[in-house]
N, C-alpha and C. Protein backbone atom coordinates (compact mmCIF):
# COMPACT_ATOMS: atom_id res chain seq x y z
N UNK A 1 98.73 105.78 86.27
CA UNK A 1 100.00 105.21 85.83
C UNK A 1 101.09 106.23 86.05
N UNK A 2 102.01 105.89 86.33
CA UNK A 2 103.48 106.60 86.88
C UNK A 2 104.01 106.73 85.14
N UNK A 3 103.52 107.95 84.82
CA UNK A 3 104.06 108.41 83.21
C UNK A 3 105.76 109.00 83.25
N UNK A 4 106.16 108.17 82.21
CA UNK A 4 108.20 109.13 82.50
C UNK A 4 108.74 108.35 83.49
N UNK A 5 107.90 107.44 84.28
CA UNK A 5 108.88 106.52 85.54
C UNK A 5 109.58 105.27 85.03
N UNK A 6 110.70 105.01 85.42
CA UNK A 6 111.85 103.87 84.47
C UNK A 6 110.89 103.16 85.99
N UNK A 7 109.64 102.14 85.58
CA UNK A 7 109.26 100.90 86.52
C UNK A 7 110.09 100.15 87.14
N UNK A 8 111.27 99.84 86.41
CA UNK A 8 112.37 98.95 87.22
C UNK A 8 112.98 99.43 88.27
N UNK A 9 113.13 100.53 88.12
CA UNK A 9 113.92 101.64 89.50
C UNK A 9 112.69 101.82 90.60
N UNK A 10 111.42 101.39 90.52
CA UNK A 10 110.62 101.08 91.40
C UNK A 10 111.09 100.79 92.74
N UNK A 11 111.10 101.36 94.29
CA UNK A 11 111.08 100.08 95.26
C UNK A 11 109.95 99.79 95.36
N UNK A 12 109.69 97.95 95.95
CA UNK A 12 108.33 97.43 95.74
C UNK A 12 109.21 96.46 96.95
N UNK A 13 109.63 97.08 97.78
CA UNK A 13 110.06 96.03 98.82
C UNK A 13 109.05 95.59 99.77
N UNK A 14 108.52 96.72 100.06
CA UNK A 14 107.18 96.54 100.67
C UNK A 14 105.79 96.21 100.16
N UNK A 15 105.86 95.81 99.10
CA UNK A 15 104.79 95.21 98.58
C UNK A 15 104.69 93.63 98.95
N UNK A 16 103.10 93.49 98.86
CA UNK A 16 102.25 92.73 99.34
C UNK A 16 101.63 91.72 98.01
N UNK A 17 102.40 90.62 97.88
CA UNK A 17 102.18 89.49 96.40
C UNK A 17 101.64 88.77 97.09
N UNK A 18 100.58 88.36 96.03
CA UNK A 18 99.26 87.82 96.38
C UNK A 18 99.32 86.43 94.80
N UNK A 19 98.53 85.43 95.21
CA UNK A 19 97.98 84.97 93.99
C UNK A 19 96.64 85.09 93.79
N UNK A 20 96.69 84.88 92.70
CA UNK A 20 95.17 84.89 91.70
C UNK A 20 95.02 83.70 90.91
N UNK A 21 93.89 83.10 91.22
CA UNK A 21 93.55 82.26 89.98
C UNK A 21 92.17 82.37 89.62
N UNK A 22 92.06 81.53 88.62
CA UNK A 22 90.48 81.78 87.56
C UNK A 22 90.87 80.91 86.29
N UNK A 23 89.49 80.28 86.23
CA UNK A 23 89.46 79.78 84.53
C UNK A 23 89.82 78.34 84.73
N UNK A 24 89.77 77.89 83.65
CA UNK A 24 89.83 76.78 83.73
C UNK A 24 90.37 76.50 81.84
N UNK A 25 91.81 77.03 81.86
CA UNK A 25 92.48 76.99 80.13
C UNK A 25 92.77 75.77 80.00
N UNK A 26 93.30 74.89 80.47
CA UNK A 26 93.99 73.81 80.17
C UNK A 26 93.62 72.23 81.28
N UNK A 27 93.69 71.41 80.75
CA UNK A 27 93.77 70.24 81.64
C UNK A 27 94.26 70.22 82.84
N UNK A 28 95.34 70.67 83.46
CA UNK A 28 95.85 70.86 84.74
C UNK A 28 94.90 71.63 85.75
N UNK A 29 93.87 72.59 85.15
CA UNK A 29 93.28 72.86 86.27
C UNK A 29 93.37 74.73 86.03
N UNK A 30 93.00 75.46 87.25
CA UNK A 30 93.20 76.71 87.51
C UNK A 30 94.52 77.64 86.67
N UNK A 31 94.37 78.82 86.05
CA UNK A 31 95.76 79.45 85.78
C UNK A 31 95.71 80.34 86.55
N UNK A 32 97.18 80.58 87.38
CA UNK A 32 97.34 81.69 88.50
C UNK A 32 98.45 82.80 88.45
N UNK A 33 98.21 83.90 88.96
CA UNK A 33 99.60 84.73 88.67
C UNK A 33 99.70 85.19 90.02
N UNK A 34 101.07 85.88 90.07
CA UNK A 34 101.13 86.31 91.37
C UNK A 34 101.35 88.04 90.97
N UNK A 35 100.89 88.29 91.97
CA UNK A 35 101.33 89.83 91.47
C UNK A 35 101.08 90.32 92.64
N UNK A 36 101.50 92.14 92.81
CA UNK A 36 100.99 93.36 93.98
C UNK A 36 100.88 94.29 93.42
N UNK A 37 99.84 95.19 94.01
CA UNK A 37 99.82 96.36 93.84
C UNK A 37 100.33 97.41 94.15
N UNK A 38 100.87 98.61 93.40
CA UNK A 38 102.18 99.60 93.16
C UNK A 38 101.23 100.63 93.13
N UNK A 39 100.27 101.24 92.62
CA UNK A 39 99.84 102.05 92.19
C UNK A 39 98.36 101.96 91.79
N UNK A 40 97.80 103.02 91.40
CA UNK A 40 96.31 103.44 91.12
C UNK A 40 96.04 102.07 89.86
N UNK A 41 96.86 102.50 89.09
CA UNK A 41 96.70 101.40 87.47
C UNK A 41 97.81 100.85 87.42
N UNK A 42 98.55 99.80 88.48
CA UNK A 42 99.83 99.46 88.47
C UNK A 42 100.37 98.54 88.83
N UNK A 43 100.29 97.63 88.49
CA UNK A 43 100.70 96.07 89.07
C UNK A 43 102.38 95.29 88.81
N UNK A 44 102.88 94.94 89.64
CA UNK A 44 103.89 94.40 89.71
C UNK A 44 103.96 92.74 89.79
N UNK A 45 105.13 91.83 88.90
CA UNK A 45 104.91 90.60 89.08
C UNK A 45 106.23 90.31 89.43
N UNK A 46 106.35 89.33 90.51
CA UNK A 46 108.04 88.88 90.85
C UNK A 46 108.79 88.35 89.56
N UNK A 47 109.66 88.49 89.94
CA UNK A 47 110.71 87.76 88.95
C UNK A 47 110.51 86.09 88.98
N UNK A 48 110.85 85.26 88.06
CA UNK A 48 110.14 84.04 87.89
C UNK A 48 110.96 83.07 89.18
N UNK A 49 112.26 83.68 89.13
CA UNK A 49 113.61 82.70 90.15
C UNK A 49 113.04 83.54 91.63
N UNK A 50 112.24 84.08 91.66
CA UNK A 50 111.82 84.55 93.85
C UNK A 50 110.52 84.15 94.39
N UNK A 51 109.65 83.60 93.27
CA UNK A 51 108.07 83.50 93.89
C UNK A 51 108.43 82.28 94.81
């Protein structure tokens, strides 16, 4: 983990968002997130208004 780093000042322009799904919580089916990887222990998720 990037200890003392303000995450938001991150660039992650070049990151690579992917989805994920698994499970089966609710009637609709699959729950999925999107996210990329930043780092060793470090995951990033888009903002809800760009996926």
């Amino acid at each position: 983990m990037l200890n003392g780093s303000d995450l938001y000042k991150l660039d992650i322009n070049g990151a690579s968002f992917v989805k994920a799904c698994g499970g089966n919580t609710h009637p609709d089916g699959e729950s999925c997130v999107t996210l990329a990887r930043i780092g060793d222990d470090a995951w990033a998720l888009p903002e809800a208004g760009r996926i």
